[in-house]
Protein backbone atom coordinates (compact mmCIF):
# COMPACT_ATOMS: atom_id res chain seq x y z
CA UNK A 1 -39.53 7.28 -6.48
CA UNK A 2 -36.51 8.92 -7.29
CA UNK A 3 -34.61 7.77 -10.61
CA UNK A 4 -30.92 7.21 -10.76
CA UNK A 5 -30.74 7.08 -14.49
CA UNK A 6 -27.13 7.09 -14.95
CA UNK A 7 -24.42 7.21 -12.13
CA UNK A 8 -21.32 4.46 -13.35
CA UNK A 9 -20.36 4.27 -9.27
CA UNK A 10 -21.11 5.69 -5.76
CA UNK A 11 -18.67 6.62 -3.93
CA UNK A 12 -18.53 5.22 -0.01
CA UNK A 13 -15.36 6.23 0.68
CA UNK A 14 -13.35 8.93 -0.90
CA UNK A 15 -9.27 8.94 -1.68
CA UNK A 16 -7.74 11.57 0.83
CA UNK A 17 -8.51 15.24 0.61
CA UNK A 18 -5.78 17.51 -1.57
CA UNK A 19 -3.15 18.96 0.73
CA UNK A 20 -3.83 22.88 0.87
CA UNK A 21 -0.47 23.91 2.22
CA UNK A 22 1.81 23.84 -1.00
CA UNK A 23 4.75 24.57 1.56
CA UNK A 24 4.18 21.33 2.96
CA UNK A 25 4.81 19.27 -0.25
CA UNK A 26 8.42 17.45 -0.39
CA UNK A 27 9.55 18.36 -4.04
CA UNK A 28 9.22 15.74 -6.56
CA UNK A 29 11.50 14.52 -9.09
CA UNK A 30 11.10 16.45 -13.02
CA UNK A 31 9.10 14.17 -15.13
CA UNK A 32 10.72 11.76 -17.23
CA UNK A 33 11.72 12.08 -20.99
CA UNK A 34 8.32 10.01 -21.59
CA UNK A 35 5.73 11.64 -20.05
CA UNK A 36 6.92 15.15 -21.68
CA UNK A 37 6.96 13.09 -25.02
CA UNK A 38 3.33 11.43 -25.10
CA UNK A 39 2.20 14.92 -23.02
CA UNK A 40 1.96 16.16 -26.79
CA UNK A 41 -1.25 13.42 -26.99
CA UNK A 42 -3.03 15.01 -24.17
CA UNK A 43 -6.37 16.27 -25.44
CA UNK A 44 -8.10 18.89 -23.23
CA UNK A 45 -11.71 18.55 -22.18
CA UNK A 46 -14.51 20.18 -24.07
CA UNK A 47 -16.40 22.48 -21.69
CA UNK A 48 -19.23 20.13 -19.99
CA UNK A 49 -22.61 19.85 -21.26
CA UNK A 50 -25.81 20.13 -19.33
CA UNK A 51 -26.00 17.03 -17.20
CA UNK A 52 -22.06 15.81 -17.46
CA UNK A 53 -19.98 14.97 -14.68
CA UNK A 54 -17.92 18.53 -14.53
CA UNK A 55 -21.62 20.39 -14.50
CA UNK A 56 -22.33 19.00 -11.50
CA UNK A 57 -19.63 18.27 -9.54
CA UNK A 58 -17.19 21.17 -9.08
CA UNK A 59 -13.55 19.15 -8.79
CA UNK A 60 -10.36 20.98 -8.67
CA UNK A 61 -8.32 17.67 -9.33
CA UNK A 62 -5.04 17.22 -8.03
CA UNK A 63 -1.58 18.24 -9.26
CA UNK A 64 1.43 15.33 -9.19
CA UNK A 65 2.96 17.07 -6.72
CA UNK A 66 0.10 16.74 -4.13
CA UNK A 67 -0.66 13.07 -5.23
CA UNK A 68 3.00 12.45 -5.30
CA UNK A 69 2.65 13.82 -1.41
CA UNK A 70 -0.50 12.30 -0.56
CA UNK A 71 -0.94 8.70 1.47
CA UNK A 72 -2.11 6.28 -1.26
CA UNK A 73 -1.49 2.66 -2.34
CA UNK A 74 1.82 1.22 -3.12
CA UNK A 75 2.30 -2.39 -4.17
CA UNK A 76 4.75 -4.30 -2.36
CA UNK A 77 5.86 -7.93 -1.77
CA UNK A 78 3.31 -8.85 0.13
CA UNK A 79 0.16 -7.35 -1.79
CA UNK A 80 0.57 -7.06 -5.04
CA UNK A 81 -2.20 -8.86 -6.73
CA UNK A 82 -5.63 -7.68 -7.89
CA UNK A 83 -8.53 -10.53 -8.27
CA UNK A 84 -11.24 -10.46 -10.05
CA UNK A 85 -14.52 -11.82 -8.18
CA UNK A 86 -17.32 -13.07 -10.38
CA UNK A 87 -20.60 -13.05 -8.78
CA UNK A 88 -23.43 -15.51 -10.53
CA UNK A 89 -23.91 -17.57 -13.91
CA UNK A 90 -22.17 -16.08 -16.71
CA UNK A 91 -22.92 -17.61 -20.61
CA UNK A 92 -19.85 -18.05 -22.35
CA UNK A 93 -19.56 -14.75 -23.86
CA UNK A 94 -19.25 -12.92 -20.30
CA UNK A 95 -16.55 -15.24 -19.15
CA UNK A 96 -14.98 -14.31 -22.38
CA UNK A 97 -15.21 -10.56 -21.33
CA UNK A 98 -14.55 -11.31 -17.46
CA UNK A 99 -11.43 -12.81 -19.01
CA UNK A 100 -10.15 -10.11 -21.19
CA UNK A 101 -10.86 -7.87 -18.50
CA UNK A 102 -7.96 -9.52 -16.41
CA UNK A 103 -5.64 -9.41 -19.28
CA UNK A 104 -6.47 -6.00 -19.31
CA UNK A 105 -6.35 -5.00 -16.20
CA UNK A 106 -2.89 -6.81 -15.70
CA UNK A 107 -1.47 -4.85 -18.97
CA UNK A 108 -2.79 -1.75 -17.44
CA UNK A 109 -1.40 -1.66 -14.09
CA UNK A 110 1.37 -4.07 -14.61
CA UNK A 111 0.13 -5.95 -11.93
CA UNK A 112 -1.01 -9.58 -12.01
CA UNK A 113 -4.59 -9.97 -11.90
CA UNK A 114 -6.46 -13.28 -11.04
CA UNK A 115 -9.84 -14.26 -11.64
CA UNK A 116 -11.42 -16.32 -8.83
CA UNK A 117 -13.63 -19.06 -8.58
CA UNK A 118 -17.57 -18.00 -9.44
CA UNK A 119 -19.52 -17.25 -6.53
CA UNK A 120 -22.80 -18.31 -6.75
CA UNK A 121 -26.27 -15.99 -6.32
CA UNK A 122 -27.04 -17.63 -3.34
CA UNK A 123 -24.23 -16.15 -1.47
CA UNK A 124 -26.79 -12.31 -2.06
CA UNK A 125 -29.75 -13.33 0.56
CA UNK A 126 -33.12 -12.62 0.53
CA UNK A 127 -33.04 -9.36 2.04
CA UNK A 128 -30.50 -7.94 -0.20
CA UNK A 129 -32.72 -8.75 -3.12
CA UNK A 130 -35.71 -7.02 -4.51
CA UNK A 131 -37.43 -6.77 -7.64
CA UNK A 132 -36.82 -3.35 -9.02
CA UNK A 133 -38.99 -1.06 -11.18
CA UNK A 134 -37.85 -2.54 -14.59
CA UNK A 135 -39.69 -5.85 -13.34
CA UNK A 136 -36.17 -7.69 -12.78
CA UNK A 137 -33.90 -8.82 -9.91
CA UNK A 138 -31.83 -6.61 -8.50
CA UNK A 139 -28.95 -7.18 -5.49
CA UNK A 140 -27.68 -4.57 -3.52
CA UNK A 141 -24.76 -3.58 -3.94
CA UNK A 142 -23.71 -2.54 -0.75
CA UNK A 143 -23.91 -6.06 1.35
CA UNK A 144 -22.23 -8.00 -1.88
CA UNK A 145 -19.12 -4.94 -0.45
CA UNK A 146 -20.07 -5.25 3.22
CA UNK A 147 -20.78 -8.97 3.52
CA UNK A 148 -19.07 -10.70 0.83
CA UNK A 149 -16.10 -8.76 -0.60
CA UNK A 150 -14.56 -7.65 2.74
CA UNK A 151 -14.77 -10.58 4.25
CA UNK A 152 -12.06 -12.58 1.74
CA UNK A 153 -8.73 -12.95 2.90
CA UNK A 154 -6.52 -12.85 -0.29
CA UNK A 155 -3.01 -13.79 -0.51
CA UNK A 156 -1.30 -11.24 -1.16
CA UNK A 157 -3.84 -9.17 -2.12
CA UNK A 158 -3.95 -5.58 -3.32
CA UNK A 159 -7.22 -5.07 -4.53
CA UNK A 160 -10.47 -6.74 -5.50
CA UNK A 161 -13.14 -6.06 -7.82
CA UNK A 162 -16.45 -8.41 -8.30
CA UNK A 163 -18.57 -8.68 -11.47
CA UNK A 164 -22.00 -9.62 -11.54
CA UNK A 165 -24.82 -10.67 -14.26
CA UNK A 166 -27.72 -8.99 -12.28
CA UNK A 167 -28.87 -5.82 -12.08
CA UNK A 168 -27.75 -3.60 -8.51
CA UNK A 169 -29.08 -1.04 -6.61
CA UNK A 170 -27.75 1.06 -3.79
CA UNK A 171 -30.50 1.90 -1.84
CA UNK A 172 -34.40 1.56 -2.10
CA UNK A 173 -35.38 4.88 -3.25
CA UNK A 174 -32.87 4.63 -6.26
CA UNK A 175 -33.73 2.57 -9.22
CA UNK A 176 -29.84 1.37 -10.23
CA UNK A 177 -26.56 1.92 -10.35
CA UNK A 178 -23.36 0.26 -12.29
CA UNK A 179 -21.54 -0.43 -9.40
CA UNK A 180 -20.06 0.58 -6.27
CA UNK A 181 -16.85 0.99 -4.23
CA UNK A 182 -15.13 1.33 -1.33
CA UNK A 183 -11.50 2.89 -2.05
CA UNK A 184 -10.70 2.67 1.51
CA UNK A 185 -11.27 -1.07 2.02
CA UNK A 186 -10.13 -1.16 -1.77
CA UNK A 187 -13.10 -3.35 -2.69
CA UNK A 188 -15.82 -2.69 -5.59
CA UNK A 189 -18.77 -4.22 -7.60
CA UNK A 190 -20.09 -3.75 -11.22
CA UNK A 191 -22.97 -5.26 -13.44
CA UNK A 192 -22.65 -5.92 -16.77
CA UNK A 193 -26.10 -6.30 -16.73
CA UNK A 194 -26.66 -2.78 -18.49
CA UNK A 195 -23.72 -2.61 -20.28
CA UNK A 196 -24.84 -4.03 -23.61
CA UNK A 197 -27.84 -2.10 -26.15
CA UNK A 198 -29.29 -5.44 -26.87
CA UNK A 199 -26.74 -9.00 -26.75
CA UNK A 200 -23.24 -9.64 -26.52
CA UNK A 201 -23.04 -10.62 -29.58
CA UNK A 202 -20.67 -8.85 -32.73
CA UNK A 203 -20.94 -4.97 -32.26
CA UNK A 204 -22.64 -5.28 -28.67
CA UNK A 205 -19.63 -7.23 -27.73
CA UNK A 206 -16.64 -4.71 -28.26
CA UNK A 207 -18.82 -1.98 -26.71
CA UNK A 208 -19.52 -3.80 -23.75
CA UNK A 209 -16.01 -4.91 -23.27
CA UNK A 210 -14.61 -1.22 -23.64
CA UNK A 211 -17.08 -0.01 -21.32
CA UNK A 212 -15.78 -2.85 -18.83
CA UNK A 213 -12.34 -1.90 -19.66
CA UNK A 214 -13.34 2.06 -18.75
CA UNK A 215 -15.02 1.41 -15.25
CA UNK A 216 -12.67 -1.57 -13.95
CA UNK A 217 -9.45 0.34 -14.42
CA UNK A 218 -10.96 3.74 -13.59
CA UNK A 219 -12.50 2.40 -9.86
CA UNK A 220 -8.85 0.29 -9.41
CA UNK A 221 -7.54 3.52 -10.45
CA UNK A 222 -9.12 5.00 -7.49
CA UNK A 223 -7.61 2.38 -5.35
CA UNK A 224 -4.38 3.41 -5.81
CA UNK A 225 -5.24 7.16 -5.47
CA UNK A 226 -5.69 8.49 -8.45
CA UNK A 227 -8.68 11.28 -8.57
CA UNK A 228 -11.21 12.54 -10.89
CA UNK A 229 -8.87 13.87 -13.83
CA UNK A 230 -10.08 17.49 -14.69
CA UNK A 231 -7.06 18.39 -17.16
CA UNK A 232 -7.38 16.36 -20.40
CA UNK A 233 -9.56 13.26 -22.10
CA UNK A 234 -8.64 10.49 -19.47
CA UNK A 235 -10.25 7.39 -18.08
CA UNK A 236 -9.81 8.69 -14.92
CA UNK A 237 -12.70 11.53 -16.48
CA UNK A 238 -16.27 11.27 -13.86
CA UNK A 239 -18.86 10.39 -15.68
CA UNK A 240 -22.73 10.71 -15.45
CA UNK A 241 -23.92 8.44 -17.81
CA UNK A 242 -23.08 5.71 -20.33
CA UNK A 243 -22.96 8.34 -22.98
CA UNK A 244 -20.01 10.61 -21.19
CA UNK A 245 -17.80 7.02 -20.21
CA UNK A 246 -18.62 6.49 -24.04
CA UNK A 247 -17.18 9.56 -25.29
CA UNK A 248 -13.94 9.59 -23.16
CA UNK A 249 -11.03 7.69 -24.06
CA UNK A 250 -9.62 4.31 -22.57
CA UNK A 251 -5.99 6.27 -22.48
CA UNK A 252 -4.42 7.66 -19.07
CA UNK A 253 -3.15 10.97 -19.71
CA UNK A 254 -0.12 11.89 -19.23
CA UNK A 255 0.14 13.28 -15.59
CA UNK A 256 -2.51 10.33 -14.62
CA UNK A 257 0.59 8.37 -15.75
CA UNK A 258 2.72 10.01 -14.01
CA UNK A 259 1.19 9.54 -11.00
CA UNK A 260 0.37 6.04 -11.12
CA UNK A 261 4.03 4.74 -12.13
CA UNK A 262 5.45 6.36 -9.42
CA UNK A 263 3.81 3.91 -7.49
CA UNK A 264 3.95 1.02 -9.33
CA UNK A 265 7.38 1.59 -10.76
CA UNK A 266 6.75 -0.08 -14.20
CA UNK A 267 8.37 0.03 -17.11
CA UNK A 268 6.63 2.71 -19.61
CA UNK A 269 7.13 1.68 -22.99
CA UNK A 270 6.68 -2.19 -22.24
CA UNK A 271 3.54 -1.21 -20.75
CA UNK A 272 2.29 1.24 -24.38
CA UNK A 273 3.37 -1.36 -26.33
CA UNK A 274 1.56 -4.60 -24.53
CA UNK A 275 -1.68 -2.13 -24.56
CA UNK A 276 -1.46 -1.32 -28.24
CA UNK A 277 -1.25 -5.17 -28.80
CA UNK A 278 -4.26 -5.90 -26.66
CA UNK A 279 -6.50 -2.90 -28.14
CA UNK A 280 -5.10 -4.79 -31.75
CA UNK A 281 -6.30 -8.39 -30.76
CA UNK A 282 -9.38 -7.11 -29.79
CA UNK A 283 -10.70 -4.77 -32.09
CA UNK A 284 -10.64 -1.98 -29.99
CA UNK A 285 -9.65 0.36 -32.34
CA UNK A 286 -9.71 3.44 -30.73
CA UNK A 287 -7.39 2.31 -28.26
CA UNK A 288 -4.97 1.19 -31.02
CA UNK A 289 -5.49 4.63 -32.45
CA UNK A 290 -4.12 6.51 -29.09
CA UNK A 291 -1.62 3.25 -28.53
CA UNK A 292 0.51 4.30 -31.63
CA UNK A 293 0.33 7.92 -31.39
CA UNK A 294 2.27 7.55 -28.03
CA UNK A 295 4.72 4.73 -29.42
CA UNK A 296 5.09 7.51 -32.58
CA UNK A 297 5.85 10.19 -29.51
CA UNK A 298 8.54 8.37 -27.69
CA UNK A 299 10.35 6.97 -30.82
């Protein structure tokens, strides 16, 4: 059987191809005084290692200028809200993680975020169960997209992500994966089932939450058409493995925040400083680390 040992999500449907014609491309407005000012904080990737994202997939990103030209996902009046879908029976300390996770994301797209109502197992049916080759349940991941996700009718909705406390797999000859997506339906699905060494308890619980933090805003980042960031340490980095999303930051970069305020026309230094708070309530502290160096940029 072939082993998936690491793949953080599977792509279904991938954000629109770069534009090749660089005559074609309306010119955008020069960068604001703040992205030139935390651009300074931008630290450039270390040549891949055997087995890391870069090694095997050969991206050529995409410039502001061709994402800034590109069709991709604005917020308006009438969808403007991402949810949060939990999927199963959470213990207390997941709930406390599902919830920080909406603060989060709400912080980090300036967007509010709601958490609906838990969705029980039962709603994953017999045939899109199995028991996989660790000897546990696993759901696939694909009908919870096809059959559960796409099927709610949000008010105004913008995009949706579900969280689940057992184990997924894509297909039958793979053995796992973290989650999947579909960018185009702008729906996805994680586990936090292997997101933790051991509990959720103390140490365990801050690493597991980061790692939530990473994938959540990364996929949603996809959403709303940001690619695979090539140029510096981002969260918008691919990854291969729990060991690469651990060694990349939970920071944007500085043209990945570019791109996405141009959508979502927030408010840039309201935004740094609500993050810098969170990363500070929560013990994060490499966040708070990257936070401040940005607040020390545009001061």
């Amino acid at each position: 059987m072939k082993k998936l040992l690491f793949v953080v999500f599977v792509v279904l449907f991938a954000c629109q191809s770069n534009k090749k014609e660089s005559s074609n491309l309306k010119p955008a407005l020069p960068p604001a005084p703040y992205f030139t000012d935390i651009k300074t904080n931008d630290v450039k990737l270390y040549p891949p290692g055997p087995g890391d994202w870069l090694s095997t997939h050969k991206e050529k990103g995409k410039s502001f200028e061709q994402f800034y030209n590109s069709k991709h996902l604005i917020p308006t009046k009438e969808n403007n809200i991402i949810y949060l879908q939990p999927i199963g029976q959470f213990n207390s300390l997941q709930v406390k993680q599902i919830e920080l996770v909406r603060e989060y994301l709400e912080i980090f797209f300036q967007l509010k975020t709601k958490t609906l109502n838990n969705v029980s197992n039962d709603v994953v049916p017999k045939h899109a169960r199995r028991i996989g080759p660790e000897e546990h349940e696993q759901f696939l991941a694909g009908f919870i997209l096809d059959s559960v996700l796409k099927k709610e009718k949000l008010q105004n909705g913008i995009a949706l992500m579900a969280l689940t406390e057992v184990d997924l797999y894509p297909k039958t000859e793979w053995n796992y994966v973290f989650g999947l997506a579909s960018y185009r339906d702008r729906v996805a699905v994680s586990s936090i089932y292997r997101l933790h060494d051991k509990s959720l308890q103390n140490k365990d619980f801050t690493l597991c939450l980061e790692r939530l933090l990473k994938i959540c805003s990364h996929e949603i980042g996809h959403m709303f058409g940001l690619y695979h960031c090539i140029a510096a340490d981002c969260v918008m980095n691919g990854t291969n493995s729990l060991v690469e999303t651990d060694e990349h930051t939970l920071r944007l970069c500085s043209n990945c925040q570019r791109k996405l305020q141009s959508g979502i026309k927030y408010n840039n230094e309201k935004r740094l400083t609500e993050l810098e708070k969170y990363f500070n309530r929560n013990n994060l502290v490499k966040g708070v680390e990257l936070m401040e160096k940005d607040l020390k940029s545009i001061q």
